[in-house]
Protein backbone atom coordinates (compact mmCIF):
# COMPACT_ATOMS: atom_id res chain seq x y z
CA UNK A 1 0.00 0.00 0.00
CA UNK A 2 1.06 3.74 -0.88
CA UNK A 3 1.82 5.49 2.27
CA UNK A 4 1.69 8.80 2.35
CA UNK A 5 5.44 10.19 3.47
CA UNK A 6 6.98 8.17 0.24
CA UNK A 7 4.77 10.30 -1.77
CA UNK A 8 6.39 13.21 0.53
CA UNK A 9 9.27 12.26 -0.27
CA UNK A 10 9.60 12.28 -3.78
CA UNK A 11 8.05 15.38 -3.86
CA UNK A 12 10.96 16.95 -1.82
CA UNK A 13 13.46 14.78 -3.67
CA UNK A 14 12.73 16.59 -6.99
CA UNK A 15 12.26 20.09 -5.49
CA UNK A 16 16.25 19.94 -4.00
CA UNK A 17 18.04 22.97 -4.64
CA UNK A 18 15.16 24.44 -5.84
CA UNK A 19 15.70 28.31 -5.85
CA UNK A 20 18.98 28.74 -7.72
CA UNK A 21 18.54 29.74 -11.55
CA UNK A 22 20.46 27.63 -14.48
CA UNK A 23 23.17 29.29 -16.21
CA UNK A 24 23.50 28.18 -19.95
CA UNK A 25 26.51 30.26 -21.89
CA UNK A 26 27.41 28.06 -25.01
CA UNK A 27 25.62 26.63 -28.18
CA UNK A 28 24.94 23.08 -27.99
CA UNK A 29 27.12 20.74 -29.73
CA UNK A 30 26.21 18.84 -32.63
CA UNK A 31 24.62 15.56 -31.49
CA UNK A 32 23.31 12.18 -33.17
CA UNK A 33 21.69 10.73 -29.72
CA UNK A 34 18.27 7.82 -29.06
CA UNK A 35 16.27 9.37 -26.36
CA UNK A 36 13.23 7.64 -24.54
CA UNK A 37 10.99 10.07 -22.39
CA UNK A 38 8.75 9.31 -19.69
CA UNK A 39 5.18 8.77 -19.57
CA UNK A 40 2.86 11.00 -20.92
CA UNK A 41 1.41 13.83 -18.35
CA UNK A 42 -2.79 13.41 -19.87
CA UNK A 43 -2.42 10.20 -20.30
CA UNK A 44 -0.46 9.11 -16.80
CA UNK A 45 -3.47 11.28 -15.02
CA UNK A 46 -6.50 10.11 -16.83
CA UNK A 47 -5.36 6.39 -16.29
CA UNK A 48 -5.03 7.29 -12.40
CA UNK A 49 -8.58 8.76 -12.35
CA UNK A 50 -10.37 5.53 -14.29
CA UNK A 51 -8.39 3.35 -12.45
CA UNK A 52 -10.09 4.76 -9.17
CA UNK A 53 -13.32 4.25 -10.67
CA UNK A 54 -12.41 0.09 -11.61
CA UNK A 55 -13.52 -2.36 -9.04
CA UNK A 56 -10.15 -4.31 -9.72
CA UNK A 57 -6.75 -3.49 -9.60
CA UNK A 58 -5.12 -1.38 -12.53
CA UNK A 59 -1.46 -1.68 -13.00
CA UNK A 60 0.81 1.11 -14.93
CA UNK A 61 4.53 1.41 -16.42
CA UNK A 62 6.49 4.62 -17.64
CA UNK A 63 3.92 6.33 -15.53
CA UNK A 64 5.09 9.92 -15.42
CA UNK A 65 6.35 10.61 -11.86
CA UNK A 66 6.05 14.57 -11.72
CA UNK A 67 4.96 17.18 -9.38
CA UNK A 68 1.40 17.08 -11.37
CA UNK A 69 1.15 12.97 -11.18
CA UNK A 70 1.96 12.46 -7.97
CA UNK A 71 -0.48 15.13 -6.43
CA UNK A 72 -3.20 12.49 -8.44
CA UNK A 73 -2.01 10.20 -6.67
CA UNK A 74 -1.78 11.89 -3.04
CA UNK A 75 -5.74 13.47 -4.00
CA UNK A 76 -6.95 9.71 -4.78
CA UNK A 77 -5.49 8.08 -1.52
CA UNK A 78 -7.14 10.85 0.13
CA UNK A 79 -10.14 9.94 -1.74
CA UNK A 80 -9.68 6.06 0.13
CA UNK A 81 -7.86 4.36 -3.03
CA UNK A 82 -5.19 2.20 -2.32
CA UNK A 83 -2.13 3.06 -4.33
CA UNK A 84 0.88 0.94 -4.24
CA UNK A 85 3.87 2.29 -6.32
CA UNK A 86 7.45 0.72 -7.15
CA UNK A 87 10.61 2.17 -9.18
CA UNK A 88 8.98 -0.26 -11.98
CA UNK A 89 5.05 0.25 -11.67
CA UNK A 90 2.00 1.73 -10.29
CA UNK A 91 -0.67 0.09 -9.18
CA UNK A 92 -4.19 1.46 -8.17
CA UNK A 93 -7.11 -0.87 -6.55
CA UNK A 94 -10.21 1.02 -7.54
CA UNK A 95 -13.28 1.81 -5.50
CA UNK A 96 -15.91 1.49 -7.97
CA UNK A 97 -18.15 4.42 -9.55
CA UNK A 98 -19.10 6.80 -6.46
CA UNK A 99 -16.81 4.41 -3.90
CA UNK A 100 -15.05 7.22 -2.65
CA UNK A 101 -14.70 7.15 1.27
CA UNK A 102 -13.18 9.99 2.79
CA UNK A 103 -13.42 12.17 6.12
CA UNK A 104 -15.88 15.40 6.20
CA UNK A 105 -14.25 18.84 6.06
CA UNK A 106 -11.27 16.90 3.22
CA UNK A 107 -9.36 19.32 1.49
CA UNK A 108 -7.35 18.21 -2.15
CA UNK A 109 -4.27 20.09 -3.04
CA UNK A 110 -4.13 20.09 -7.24
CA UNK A 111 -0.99 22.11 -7.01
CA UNK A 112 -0.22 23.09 -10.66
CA UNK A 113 -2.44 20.59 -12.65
CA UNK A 114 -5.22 22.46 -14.27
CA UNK A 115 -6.01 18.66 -15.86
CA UNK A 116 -6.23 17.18 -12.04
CA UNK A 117 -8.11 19.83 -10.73
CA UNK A 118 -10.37 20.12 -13.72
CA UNK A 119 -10.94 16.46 -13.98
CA UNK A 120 -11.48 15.43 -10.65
CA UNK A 121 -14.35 17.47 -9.84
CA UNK A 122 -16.22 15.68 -12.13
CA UNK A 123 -15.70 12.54 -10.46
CA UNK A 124 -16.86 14.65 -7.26
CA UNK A 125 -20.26 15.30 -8.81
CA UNK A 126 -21.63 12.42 -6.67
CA UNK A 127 -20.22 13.10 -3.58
CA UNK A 128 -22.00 13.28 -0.54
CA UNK A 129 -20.05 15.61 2.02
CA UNK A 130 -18.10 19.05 1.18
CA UNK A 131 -14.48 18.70 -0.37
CA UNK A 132 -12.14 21.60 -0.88
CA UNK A 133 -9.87 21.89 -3.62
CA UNK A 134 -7.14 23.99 -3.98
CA UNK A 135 -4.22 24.54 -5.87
CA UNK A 136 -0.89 27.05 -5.98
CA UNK A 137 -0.68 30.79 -6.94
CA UNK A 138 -0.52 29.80 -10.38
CA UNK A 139 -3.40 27.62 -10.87
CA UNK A 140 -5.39 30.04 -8.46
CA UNK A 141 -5.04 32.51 -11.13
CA UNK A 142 -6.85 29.87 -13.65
CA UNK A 143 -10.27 29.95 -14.70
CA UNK A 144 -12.61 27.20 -13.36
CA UNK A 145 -16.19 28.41 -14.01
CA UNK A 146 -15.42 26.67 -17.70
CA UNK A 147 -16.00 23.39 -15.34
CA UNK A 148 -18.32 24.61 -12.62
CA UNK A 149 -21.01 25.45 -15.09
CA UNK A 150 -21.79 22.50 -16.54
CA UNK A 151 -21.00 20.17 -13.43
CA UNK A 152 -23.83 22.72 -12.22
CA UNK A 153 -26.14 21.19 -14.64
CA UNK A 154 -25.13 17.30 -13.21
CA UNK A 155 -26.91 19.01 -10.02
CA UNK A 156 -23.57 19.53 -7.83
CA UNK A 157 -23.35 22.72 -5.83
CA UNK A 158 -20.07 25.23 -5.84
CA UNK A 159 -18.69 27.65 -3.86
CA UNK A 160 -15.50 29.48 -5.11
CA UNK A 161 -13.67 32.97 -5.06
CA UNK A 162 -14.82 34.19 -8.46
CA UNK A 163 -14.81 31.25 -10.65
CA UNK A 164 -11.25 30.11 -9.13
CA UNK A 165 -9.84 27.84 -7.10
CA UNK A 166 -10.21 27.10 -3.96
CA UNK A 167 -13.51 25.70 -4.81
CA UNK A 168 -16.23 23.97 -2.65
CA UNK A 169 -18.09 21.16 -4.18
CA UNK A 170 -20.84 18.97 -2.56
CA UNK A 171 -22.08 16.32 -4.67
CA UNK A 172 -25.71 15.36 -5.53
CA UNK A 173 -27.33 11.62 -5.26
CA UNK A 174 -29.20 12.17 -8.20
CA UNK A 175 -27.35 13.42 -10.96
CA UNK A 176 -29.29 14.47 -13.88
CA UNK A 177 -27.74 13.19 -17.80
CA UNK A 178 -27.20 16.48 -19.38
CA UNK A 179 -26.64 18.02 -23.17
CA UNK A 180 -23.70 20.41 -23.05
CA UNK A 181 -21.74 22.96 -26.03
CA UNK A 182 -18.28 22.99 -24.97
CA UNK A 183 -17.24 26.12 -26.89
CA UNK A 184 -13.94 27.00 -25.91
CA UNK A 185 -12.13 23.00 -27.45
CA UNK A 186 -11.08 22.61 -23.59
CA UNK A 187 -9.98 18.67 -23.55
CA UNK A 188 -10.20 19.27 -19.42
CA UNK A 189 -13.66 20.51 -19.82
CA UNK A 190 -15.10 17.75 -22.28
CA UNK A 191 -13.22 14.85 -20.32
CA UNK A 192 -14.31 16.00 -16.33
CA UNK A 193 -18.10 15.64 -18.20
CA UNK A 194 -17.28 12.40 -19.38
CA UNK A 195 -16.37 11.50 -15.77
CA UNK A 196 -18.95 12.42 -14.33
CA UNK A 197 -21.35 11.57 -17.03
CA UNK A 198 -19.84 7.55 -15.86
CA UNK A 199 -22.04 7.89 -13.01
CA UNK A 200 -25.04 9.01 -14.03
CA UNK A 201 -27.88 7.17 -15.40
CA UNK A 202 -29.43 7.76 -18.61
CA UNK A 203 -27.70 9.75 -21.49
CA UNK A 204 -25.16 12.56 -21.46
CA UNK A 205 -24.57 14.70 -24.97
CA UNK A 206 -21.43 17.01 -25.47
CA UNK A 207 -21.56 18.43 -28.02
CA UNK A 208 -17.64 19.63 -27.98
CA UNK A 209 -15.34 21.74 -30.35
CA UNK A 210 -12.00 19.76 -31.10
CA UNK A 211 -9.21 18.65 -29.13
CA UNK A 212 -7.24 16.15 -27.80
CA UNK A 213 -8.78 12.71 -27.42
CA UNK A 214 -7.27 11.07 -24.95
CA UNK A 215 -10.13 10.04 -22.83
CA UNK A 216 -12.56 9.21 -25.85
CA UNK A 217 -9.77 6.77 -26.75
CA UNK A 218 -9.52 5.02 -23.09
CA UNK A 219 -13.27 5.25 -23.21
CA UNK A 220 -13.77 3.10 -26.31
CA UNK A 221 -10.29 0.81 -24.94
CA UNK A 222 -12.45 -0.16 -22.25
CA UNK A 223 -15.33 -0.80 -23.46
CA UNK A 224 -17.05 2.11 -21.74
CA UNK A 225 -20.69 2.85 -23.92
CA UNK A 226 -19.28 5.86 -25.72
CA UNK A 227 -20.40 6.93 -29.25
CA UNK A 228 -18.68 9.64 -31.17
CA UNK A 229 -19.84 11.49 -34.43
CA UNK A 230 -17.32 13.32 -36.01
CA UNK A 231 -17.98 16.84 -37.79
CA UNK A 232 -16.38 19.11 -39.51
CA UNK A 233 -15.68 21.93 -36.63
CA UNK A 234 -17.03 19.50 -33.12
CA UNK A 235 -17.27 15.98 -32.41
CA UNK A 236 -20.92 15.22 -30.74
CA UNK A 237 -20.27 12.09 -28.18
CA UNK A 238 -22.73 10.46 -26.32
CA UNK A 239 -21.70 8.77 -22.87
CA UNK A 240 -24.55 6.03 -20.81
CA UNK A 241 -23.39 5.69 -17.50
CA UNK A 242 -23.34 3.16 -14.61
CA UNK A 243 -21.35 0.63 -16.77
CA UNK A 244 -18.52 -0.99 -14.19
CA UNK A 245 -15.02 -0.01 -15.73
CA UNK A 246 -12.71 -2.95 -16.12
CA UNK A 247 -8.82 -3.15 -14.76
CA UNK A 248 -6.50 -0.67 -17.40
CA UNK A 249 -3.39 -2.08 -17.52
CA UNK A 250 -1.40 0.74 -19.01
CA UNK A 251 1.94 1.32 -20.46
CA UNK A 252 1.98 4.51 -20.75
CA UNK A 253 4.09 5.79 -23.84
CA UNK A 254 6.07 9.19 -24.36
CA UNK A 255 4.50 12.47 -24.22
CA UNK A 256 4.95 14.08 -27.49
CA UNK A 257 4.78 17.69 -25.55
CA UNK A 258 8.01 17.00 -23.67
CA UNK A 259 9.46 14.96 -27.00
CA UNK A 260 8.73 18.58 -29.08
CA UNK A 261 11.75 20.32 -26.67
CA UNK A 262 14.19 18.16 -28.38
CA UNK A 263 12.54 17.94 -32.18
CA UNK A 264 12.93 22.02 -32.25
CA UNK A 265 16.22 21.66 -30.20
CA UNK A 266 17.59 19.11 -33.42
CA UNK A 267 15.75 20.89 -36.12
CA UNK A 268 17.85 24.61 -35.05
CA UNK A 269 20.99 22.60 -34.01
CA UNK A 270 24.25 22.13 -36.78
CA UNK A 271 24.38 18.70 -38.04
CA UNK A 272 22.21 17.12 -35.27
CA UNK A 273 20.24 14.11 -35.62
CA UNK A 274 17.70 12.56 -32.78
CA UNK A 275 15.54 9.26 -32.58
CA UNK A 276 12.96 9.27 -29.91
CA UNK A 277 11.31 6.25 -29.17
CA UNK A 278 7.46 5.31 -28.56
CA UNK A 279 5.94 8.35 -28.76
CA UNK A 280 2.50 9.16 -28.83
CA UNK A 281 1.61 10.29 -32.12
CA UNK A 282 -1.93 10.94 -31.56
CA UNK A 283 -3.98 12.93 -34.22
CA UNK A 284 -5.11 15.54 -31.65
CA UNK A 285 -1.69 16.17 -30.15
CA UNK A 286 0.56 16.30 -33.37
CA UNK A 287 0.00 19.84 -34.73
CA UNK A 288 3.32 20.57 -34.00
CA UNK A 289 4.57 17.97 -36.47
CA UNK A 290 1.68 19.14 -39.21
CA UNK A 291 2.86 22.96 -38.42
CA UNK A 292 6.98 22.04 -38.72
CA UNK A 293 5.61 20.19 -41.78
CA UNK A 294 4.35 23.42 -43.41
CA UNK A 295 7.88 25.24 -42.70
CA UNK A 296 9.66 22.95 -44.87
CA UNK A 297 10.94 20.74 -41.56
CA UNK A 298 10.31 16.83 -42.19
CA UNK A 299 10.37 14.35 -39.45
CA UNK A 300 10.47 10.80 -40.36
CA UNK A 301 8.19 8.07 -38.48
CA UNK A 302 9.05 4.30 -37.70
CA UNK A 303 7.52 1.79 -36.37
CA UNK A 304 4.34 2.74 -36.40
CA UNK A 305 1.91 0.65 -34.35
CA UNK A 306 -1.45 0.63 -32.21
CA UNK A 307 -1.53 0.65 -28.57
CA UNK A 308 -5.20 0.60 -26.57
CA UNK A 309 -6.26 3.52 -29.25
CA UNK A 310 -3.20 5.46 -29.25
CA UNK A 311 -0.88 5.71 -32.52
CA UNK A 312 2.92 4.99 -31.09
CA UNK A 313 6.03 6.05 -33.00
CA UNK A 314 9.92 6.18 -33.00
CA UNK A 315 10.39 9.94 -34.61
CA UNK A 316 13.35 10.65 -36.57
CA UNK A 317 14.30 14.18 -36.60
CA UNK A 318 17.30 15.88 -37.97
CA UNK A 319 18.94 19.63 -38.51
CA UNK A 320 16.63 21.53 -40.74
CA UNK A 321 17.75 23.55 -44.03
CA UNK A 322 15.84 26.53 -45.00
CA UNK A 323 12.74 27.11 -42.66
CA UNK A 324 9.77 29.09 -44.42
CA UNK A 325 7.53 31.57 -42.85
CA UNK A 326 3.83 30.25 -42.05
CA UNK A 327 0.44 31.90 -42.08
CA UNK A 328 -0.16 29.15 -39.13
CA UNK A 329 -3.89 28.09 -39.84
CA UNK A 330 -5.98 28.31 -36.74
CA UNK A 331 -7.59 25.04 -37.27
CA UNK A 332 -4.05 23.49 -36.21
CA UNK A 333 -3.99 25.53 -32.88
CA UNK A 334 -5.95 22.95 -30.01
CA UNK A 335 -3.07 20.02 -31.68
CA UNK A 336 -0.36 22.17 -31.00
CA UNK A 337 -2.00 24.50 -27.52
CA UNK A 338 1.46 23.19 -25.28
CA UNK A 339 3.63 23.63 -28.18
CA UNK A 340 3.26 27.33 -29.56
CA UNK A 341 6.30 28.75 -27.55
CA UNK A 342 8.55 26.29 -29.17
CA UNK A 343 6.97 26.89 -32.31
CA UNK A 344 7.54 30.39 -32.09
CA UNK A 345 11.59 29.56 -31.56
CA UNK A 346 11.06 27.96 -35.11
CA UNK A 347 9.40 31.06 -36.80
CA UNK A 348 12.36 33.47 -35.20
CA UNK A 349 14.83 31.43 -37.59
CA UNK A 350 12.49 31.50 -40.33
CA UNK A 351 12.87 33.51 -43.40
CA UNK A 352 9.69 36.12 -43.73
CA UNK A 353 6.96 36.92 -41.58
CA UNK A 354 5.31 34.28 -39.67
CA UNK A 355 1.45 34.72 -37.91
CA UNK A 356 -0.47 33.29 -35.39
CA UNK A 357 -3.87 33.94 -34.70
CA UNK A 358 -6.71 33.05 -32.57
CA UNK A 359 -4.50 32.24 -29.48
CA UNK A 360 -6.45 33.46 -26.71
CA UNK A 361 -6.49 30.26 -24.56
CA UNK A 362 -2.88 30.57 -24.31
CA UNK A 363 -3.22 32.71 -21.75
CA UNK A 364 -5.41 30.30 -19.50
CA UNK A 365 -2.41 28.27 -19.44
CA UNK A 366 0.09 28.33 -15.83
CA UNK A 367 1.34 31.76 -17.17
CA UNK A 368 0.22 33.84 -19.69
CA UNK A 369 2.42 31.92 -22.55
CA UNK A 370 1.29 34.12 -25.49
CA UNK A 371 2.51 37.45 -23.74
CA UNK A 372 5.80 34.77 -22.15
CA UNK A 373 6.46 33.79 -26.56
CA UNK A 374 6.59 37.67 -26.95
CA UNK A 375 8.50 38.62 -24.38
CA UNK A 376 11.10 35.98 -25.61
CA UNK A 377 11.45 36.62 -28.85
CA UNK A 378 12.02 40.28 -28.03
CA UNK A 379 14.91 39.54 -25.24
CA UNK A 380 16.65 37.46 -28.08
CA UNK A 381 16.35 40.45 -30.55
CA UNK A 382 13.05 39.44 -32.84
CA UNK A 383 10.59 41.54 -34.27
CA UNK A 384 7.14 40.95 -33.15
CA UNK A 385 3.86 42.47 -33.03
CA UNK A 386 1.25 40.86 -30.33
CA UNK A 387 -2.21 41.19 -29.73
CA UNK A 388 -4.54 39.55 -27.31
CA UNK A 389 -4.97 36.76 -29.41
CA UNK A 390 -2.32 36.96 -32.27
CA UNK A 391 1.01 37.15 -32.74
CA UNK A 392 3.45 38.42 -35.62
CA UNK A 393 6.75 37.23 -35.81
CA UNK A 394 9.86 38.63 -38.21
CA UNK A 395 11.86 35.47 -38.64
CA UNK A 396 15.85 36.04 -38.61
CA UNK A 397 17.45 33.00 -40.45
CA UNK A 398 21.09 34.40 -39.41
CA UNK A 399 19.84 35.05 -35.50
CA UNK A 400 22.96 34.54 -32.90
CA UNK A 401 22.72 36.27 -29.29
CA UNK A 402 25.33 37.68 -27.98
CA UNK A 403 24.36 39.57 -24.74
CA UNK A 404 22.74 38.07 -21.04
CA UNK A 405 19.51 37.28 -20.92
CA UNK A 406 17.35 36.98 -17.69
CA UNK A 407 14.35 34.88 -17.36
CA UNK A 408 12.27 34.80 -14.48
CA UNK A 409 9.01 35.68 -12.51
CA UNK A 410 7.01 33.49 -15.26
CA UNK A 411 5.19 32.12 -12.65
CA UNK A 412 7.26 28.99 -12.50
CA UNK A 413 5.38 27.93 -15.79
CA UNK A 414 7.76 24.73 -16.49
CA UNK A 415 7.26 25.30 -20.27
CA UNK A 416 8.65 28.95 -20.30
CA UNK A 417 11.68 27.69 -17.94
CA UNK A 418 12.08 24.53 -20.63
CA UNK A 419 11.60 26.65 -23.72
CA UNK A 420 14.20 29.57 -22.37
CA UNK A 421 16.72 26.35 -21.78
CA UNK A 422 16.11 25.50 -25.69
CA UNK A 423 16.27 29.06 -26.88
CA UNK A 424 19.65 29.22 -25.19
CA UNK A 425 21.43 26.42 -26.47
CA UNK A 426 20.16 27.37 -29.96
CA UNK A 427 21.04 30.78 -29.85
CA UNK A 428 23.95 31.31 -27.95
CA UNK A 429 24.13 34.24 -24.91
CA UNK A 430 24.67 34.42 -21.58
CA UNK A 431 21.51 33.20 -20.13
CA UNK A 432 20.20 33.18 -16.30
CA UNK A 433 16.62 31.30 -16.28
CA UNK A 434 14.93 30.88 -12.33
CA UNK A 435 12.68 28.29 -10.89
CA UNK A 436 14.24 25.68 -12.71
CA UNK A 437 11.72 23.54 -10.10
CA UNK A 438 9.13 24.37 -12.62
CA UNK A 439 10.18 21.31 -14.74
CA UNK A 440 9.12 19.09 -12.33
CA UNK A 441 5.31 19.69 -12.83
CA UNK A 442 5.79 18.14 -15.88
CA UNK A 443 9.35 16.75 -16.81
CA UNK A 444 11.47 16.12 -13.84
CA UNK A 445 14.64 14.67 -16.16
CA UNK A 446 14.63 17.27 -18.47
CA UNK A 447 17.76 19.15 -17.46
CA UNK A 448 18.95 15.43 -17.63
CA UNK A 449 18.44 14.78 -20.50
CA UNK A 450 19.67 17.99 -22.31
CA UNK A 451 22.68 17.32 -20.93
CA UNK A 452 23.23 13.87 -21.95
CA UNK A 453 22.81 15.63 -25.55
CA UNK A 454 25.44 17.72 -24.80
CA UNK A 455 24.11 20.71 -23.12
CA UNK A 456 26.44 22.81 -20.30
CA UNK A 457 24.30 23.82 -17.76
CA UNK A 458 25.63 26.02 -14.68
């Protein structure tokens, strides 16, 4: 069984030395280097949130162990779900739909995770007594009525401070199927209805706008009774609940978000070449491939294969030639939402003008990331014009930086840190870059494994 101070642990473990900045001052090297990255972050928390809900036990490898993972897994044990985790595995023995046991007055600590604190309320829905979540400054800053208002319609009843966290919730007995237009192409939002749509009887309709399909996938894996129509501009899924979940035995395969640091890293590197293996190659998460695509940057595929729903991959990537401009089109934006400040590195070596539009919801993210991609691009000397929602940027082919650079109050927003860490080894400079802590919300080996590629890190 999972006891509480080894989760402690771990957490202090990666959080050592916490407060003192990196110092990167040279180019990277040229490199020819086969990386394998952990676990994918949506996938390692969505199979720790149906596994509570199994009767039997669930067992996971290459489950991500980050800040945002294991606060899942301290919020479930909370919850009363036995967790017992290894250096090899995970494994969770659910409670059933609605099993939760847990003592009045609880209080859940999300920390960073806008997908754990999003999700789990909807498995909360059904609860009978009060729980409190909360989370840090930075996902205090987040908006949550995008989730409160249509758990409202499941018949659960919320008290927060303006929309954000912390939030009350007290669940209802009687949950009510619902029909809900999710606008905004929120995976969070669609996926905490699908959870709580599992425990409701009758028929719940989302009509949602695109974006990733993680849970869909584990839906249909399991045998769940999920049916999806596809449109042009939303995907309409229906979800009947109160069908028991079976054990998910998971192996959980790379996250192509924390893969996409070292693709741009290769791509704007001299004679570089990279093979990552068993990534996750779904549709809904590769618009950073289909963008690189349209800037003249090709990265190869091999063996290709199905896992539980999920297309895997090894990706071969190399040193790009010329890199062209791109009108980006918005279409492409939910597939690429995690990627755009790396993707904005790209279009500052481009040659012409590249835009951006419609990029609103990058500012709901741990920071405000489209303002961060600005502010970036202008400390390394690139032309850009920024909007609320758009972005302009006047690519450079010849760019080298010469002078320091200081990164910091980003509100520890790992990708910022990890993307300032890229920018530097690409570009040269003297750079300073705080909180490197931030990384371990979502990539705890990442200054690992920049160095194993060569990287000098101070």
């Amino acid at each position: 069984m999972l006891k509480m101070h080894i989760l402690e642990i771990l957490l202090k473990l990666i959080k050592i030395s916490k407060m003192h900045p990196i110092r990167i001052r040279n180019k990277i090297q040229k490199f020819n280097k086969v990386l394998s990255i952990e676990g994918d972050k949506s996938l390692s928390i969505r199979w720790a949130l149906l596994a509570s809900q199994s009767k039997f036990k669930s067992r996971s490898t290459n489950l991500l162990l980050s800040d945002d993972v294991i606060n899942t897994l301290k919020c479930l044990r909370k919850l009363g779900v036995k967790i017992n985790i290894s250096k090899n595995f995970c494994e969770i023995s659910g409670v059933g739909l609605n099993g939760f046991k847990y003592k009045k007055n609880l209080i859940l600590d999300a920390g960073n995770s806008g997908t754990l604190g999003r999700l789990i309320l909807g498995l909360l829905t059904h609860t009978e007594n009060k729980i409190k979540l909360k989370g840090d400054r930075s996902l205090s800053k987040r908006d949550f009525i995008r989730i409160i208002k249509p758990l409202e319609k499941f018949g659960a009843n919320f008290k927060s401070n303006y929309g954000k966290l912390p939030i009350t919730i007290k669940g209802t007995a009687n949950a009510n199927p619902i029909f809900y237009n999710e606008t905004k192409g929120s995976a969070q939002v669609k996926s905490s209805v699908m959870l709580a749509a599992l425990n409701t009887s009758g028929e719940t309709i989302i009509k949602a706008k695109k974006s990733r399909n993680h849970s869909e996938l584990l839906f249909k894996y399991l045998k769940l009774p999920i049916k999806i129509r596809r449109k042009k501009d939303y995907d309409l899924i229906k979800i009947k609940g109160k069908k028991k979940i079976p054990a998910l035995n998971y192996k959980i395969p790379s996250d192509i978000s924390s893969c996409a640091f070292f693709i741009v890293l290769t791509i704007l590197s001299k004679d570089s070449k990279l093979r990552i293996k068993n990534v996750n190659i779904n549709p809904s998460r590769v618009g950073i491939l289909n963008i690189l695509n349209m800037m003249g940057v090709k990265i190869q595929k091999k063996n290709l294969r199905n896992y539980k729903g999920e297309k895997i991959a090894d990706l071969i990537i190399k040193s790009a030639g010329e890199i062209k401009a791109i009108n980006c089109p918005p279409k492409l934006n939910s597939s690429a939402i995690d990627e755009f400040l790396l993707i904005f590195l790209v279009a500052a070596k481009a040659k012409g003008v590249s835009s951006f539009k419609n990029l609103s919801e990058l500012n709901e993210k741990e920071s405000p990331r489209l303002k961060w991609g600005s502010k970036i691009l202008t400390k390394i000397g690139i032309k850009n014009v920024l909007t609320s929602k758009s972005i302009k940027i006047y690519g450079n082919p010849n760019l080298e930086i010469k002078n320091k650079i200081i990164i910091r109050n980003f509100l520890k927003d790992h990708r910022v840190f990890m993307t300032s860490a890229i920018a530097a080894l690409i570009f040269g400079g003297d750079w300073s870059i705080a909180n490197k802590d931030a990384i371990n919300t979502s990539f705890p080996s990442f200054l690992k494994k920049i160095k194993y590629l060569g990287a000098k890190i101070h």
